[in-house]
Protein backbone atom coordinates (compact mmCIF):
# COMPACT_ATOMS: atom_id res chain seq x y z
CA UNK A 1 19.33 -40.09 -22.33
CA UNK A 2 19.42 -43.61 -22.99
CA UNK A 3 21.34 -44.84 -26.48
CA UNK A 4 18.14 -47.13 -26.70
CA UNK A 5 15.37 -44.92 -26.06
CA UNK A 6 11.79 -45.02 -28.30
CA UNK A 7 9.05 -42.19 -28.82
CA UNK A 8 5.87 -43.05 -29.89
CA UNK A 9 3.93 -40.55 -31.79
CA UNK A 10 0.58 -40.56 -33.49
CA UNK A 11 1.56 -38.94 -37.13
CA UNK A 12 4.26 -38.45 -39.42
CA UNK A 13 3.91 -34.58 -39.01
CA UNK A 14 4.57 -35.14 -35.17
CA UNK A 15 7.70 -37.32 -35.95
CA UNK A 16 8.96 -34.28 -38.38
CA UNK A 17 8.22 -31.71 -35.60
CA UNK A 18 10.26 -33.21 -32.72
CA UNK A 19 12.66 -34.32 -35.04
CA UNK A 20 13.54 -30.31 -35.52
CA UNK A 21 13.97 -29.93 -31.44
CA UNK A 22 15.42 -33.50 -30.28
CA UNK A 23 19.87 -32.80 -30.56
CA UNK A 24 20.49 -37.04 -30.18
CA UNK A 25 19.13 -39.71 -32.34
CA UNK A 26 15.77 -40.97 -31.47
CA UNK A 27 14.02 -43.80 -32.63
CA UNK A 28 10.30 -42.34 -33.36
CA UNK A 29 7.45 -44.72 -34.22
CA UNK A 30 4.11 -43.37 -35.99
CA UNK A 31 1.02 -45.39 -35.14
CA UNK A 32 -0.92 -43.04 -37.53
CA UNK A 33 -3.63 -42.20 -35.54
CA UNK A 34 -4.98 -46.04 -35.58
CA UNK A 35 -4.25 -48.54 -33.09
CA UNK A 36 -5.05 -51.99 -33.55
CA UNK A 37 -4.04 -55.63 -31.98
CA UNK A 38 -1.90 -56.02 -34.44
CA UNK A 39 -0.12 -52.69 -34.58
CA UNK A 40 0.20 -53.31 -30.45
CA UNK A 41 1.77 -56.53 -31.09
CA UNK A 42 4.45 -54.99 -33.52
CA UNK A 43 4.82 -51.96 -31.10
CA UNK A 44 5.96 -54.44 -28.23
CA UNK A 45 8.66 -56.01 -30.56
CA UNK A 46 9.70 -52.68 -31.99
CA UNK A 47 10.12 -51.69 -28.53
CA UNK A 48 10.98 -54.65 -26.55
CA UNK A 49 15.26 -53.78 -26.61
CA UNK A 50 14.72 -50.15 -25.92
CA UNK A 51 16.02 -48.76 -22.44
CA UNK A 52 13.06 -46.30 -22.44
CA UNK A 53 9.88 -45.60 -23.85
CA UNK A 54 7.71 -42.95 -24.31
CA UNK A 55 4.19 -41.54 -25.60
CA UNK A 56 3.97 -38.44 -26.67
CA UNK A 57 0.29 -38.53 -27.89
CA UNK A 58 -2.01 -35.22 -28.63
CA UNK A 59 -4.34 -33.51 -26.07
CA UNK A 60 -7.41 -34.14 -28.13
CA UNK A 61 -10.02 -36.74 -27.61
CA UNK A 62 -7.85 -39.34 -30.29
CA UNK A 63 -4.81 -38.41 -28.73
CA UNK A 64 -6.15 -39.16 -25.37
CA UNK A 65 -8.17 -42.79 -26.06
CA UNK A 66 -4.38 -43.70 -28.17
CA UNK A 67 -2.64 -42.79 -25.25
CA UNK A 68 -5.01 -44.85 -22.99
CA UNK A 69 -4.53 -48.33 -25.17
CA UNK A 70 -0.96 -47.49 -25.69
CA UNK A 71 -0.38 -47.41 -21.69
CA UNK A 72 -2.45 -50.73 -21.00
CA UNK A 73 0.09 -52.68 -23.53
CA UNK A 74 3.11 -50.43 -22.50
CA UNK A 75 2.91 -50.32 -18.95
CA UNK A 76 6.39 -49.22 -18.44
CA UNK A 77 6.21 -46.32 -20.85
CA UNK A 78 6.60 -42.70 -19.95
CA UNK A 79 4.29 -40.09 -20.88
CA UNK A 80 5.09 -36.46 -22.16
CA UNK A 81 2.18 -34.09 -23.08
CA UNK A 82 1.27 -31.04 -24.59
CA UNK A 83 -0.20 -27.92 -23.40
CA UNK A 84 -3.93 -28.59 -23.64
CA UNK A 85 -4.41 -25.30 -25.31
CA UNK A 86 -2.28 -26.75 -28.35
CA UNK A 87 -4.24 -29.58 -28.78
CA UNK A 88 -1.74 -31.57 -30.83
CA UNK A 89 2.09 -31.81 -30.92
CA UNK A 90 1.95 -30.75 -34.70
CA UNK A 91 0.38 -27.79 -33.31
CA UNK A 92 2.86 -26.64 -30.23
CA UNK A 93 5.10 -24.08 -30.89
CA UNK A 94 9.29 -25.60 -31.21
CA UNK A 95 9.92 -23.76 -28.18
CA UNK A 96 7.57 -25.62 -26.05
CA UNK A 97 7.98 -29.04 -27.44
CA UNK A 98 11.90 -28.24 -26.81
CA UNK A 99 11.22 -27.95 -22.74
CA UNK A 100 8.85 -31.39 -22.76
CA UNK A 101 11.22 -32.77 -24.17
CA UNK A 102 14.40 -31.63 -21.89
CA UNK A 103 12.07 -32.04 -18.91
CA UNK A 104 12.08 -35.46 -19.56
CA UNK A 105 16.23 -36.11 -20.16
CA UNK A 106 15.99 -35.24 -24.04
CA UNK A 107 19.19 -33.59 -25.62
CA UNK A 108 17.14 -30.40 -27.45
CA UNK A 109 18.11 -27.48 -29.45
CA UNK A 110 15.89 -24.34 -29.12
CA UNK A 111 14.75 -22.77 -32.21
């Protein structure tokens, strides 16, 4: 994985989760579940130096409409998801969140 690389979550308690699987330092950002112009505008300086980026946004309805206006103003982001039945990332068992996240070139250590 990248030295630069960026997740984007929606909440603190999803940052705290994946921080408990992910074995390298990530940078995560919270948008805390609201999305605005300005929050998109510091997103794209926050993120404009990283070598990768990616959403990892819940599979609810909120999750889904974030992940939406995230994409249009990060184009070039990568996506990870959860397992519908979880819902949310605070949700998904460590176990699961660990494979996502290896999947997609993560260092992870399984619970």
């Amino acid at each position: 994985m990248a030295a630069d690389c960026v997740l984007i979550v929606e909440g603190k308690t999803d940052r705290e989760r994946l921080l408990k699987v992910l074995a390298e330092p990530v940078t995560i950002y919270c948008t805390y579940g609201s999305y605005s112009t300005e929050k998109a505008e510091q997103l794209a300086l926050l993120t404009e130096e990283a070598d990768e980026v990616y959403l990892f946004t819940d599979e609810d309805e909120s999750g889904i409409k974030l992940r939406k206006q995230l994409a249009a103003d990060l184009p070039d982001a990568m996506h990870l998801h959860t397992q519908k039945g979880y819902g949310e990332v605070a949700r998904t068992p460590l176990d699961v969140l660990a494979e996502i996240l290896e999947r997609a070139g993560f260092a992870v250590e399984y619970p």
